[in-house]
PDB file of N, CA and C in Angstrom:
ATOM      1  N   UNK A   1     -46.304  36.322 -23.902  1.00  0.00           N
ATOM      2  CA  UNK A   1     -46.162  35.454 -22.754  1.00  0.00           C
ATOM      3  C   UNK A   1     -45.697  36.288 -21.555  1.00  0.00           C
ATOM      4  N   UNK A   2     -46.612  36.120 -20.914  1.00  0.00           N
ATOM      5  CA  UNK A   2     -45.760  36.816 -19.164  1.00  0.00           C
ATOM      6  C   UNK A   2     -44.953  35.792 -18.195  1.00  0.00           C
ATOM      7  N   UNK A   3     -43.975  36.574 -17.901  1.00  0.00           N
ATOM      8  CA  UNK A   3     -42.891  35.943 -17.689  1.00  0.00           C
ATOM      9  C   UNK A   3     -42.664  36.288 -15.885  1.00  0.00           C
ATOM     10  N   UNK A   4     -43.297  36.981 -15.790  1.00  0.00           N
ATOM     11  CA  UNK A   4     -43.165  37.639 -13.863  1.00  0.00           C
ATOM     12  C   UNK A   4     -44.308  36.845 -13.086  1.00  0.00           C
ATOM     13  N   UNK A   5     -43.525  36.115 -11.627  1.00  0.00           N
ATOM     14  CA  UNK A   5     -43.733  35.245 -11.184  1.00  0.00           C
ATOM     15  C   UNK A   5     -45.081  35.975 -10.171  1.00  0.00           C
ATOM     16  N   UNK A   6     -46.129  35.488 -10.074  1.00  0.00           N
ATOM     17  CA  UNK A   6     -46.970  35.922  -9.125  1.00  0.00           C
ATOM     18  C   UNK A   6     -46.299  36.232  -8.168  1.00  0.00           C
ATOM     19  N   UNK A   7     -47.100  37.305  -7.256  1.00  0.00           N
ATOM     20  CA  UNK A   7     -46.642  37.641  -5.967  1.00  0.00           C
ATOM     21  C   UNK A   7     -47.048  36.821  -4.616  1.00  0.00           C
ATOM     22  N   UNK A   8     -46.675  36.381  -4.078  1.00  0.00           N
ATOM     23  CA  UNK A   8     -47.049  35.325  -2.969  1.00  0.00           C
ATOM     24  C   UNK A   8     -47.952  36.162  -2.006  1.00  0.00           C
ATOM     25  N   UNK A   9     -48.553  35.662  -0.839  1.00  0.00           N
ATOM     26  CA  UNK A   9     -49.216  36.543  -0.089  1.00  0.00           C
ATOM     27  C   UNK A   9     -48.452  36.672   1.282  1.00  0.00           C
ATOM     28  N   UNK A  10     -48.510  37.747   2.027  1.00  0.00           N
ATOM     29  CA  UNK A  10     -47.983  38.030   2.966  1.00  0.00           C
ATOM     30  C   UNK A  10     -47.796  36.762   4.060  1.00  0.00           C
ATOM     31  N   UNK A  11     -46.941  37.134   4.729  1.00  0.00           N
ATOM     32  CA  UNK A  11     -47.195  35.638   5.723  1.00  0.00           C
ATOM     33  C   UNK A  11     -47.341  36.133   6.934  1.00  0.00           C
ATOM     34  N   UNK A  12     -47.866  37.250   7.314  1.00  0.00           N
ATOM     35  CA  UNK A  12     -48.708  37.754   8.612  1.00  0.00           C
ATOM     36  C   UNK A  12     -49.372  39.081   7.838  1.00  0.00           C
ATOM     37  N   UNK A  13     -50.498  39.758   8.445  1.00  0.00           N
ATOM     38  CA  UNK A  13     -51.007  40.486   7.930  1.00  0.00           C
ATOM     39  C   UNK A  13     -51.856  41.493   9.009  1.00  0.00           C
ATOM     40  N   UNK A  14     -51.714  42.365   9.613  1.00  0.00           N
ATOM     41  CA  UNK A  14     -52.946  42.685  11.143  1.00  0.00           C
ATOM     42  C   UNK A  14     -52.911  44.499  10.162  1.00  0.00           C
ATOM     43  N   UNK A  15     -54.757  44.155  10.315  1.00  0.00           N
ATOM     44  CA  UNK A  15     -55.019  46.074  10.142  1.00  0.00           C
ATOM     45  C   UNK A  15     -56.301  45.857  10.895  1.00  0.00           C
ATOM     46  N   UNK A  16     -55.783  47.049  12.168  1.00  0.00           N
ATOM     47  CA  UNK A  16     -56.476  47.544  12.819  1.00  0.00           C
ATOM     48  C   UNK A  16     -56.591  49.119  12.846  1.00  0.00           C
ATOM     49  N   UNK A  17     -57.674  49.457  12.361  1.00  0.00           N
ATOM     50  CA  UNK A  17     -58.042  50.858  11.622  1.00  0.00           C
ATOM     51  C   UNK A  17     -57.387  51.500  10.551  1.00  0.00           C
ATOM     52  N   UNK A  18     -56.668  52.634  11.339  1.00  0.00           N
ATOM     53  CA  UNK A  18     -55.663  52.994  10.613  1.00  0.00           C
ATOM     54  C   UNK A  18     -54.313  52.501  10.584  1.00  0.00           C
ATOM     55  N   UNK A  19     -54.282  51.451  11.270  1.00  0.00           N
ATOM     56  CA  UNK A  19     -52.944  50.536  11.216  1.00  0.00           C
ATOM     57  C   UNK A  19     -52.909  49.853  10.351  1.00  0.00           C
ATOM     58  N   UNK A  20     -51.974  49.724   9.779  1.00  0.00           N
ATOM     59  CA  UNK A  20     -51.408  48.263   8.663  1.00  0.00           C
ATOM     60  C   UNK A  20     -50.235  47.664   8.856  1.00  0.00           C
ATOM     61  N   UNK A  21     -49.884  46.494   9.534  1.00  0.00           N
ATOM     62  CA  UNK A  21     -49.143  46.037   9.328  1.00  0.00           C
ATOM     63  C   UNK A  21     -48.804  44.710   8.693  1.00  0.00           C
ATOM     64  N   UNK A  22     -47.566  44.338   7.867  1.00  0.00           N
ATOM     65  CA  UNK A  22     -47.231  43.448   6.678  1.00  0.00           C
ATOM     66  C   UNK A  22     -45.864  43.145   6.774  1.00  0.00           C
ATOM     67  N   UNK A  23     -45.864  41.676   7.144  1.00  0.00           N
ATOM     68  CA  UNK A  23     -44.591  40.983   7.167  1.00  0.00           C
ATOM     69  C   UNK A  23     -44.503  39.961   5.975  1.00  0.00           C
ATOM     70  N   UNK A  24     -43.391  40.302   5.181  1.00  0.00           N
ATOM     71  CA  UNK A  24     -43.527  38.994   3.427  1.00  0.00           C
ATOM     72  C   UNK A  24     -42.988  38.065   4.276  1.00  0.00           C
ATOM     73  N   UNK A  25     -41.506  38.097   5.346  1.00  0.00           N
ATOM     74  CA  UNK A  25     -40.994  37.206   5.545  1.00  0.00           C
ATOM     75  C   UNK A  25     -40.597  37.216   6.496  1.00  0.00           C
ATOM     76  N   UNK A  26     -40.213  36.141   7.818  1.00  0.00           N
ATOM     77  CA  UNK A  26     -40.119  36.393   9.101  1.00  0.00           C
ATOM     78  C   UNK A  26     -37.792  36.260   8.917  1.00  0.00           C
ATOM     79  N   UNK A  27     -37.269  37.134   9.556  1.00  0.00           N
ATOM     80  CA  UNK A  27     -36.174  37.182   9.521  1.00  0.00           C
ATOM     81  C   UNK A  27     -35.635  35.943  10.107  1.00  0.00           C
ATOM     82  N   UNK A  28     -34.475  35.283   9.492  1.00  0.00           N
ATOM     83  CA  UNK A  28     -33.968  33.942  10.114  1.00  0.00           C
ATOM     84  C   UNK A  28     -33.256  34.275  11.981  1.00  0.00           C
ATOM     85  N   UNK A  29     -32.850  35.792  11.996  1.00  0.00           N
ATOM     86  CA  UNK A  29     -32.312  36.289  13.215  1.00  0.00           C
ATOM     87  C   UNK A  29     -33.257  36.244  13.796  1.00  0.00           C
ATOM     88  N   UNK A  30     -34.066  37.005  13.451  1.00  0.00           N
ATOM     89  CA  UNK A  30     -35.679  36.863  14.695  1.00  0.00           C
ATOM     90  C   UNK A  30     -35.819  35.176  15.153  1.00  0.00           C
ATOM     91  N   UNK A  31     -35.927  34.097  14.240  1.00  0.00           N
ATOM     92  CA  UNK A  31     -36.235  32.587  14.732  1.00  0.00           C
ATOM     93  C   UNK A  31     -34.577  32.633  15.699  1.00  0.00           C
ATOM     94  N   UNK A  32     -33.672  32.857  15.130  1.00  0.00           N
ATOM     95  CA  UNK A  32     -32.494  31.809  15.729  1.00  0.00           C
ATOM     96  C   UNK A  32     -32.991  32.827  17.481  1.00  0.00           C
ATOM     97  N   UNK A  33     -33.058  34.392  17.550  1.00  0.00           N
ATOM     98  CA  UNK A  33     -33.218  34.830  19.000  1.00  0.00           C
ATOM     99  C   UNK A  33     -34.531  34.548  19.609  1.00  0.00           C
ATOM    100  N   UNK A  34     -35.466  34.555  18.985  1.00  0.00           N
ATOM    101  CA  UNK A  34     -36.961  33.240  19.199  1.00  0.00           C
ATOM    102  C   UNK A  34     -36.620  32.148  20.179  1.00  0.00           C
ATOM    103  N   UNK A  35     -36.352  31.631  19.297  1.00  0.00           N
ATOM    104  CA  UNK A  35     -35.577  30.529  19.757  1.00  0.00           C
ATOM    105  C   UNK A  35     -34.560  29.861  21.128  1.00  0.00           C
ATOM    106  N   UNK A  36     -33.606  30.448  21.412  1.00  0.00           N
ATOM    107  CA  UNK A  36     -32.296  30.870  21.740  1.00  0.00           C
ATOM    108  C   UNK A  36     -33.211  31.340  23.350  1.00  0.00           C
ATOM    109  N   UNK A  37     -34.197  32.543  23.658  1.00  0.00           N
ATOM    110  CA  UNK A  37     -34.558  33.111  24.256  1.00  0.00           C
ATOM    111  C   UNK A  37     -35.480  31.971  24.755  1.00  0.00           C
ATOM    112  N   UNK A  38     -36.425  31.145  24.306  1.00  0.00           N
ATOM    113  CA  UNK A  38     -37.335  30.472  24.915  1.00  0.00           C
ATOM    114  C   UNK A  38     -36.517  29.532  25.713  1.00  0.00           C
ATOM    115  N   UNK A  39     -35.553  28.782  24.619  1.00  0.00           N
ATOM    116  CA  UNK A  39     -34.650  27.899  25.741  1.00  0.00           C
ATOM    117  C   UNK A  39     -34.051  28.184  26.781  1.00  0.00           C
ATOM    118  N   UNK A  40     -33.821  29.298  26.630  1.00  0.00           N
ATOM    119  CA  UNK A  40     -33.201  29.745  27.669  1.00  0.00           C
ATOM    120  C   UNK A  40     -33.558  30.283  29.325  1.00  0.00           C
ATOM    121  N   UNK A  41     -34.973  30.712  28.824  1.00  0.00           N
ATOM    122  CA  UNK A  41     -36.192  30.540  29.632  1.00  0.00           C
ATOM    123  C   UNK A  41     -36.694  29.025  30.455  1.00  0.00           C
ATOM    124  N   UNK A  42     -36.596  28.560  29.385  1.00  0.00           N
ATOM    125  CA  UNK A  42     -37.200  26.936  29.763  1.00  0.00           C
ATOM    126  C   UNK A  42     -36.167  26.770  30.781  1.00  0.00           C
ATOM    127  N   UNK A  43     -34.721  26.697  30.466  1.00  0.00           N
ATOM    128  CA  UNK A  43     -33.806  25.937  31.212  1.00  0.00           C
ATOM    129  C   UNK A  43     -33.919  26.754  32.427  1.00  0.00           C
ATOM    130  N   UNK A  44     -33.891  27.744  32.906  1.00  0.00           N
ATOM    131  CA  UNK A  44     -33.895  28.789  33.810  1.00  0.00           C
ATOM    132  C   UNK A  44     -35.051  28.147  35.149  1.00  0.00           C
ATOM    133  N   UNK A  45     -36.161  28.176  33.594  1.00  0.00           N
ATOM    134  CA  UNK A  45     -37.747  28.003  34.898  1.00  0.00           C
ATOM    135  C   UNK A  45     -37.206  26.904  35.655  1.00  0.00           C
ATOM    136  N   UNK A  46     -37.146  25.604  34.644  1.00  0.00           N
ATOM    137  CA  UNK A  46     -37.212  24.212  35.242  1.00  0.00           C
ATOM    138  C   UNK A  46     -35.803  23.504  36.303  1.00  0.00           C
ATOM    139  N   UNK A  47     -34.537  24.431  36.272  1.00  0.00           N
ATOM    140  CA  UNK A  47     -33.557  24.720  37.333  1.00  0.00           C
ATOM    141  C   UNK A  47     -34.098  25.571  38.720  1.00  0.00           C
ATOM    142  N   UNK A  48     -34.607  25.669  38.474  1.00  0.00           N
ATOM    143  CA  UNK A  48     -35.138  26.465  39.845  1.00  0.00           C
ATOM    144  C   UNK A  48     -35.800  25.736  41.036  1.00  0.00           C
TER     145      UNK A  48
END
């Protein structure tokens, strides 16, 4: 019986030539400054 869980597939994936790039998982810091940065934008534009 095999007991090892399939491997999921990447959740972004870009190859352009000799480039490869591979993200499994997007960092929760990257969303919360994502995030954080757009609002902060928004509030900025629409004060103006």
């Amino acid at each position: 019986m095999n007991s090892r869980r399939p491997v999921p597939p990447p959740y972004f994936e870009l190859r352009l030539g000799p480039l490869h790039v591979t993200v499994q998982r997007i960092p929760a810091w990257l969303i919360t400054l994502t995030t954080t940065a757009i609002g902060s934008g928004t509030a900025w534009w629409t004060s103006r």
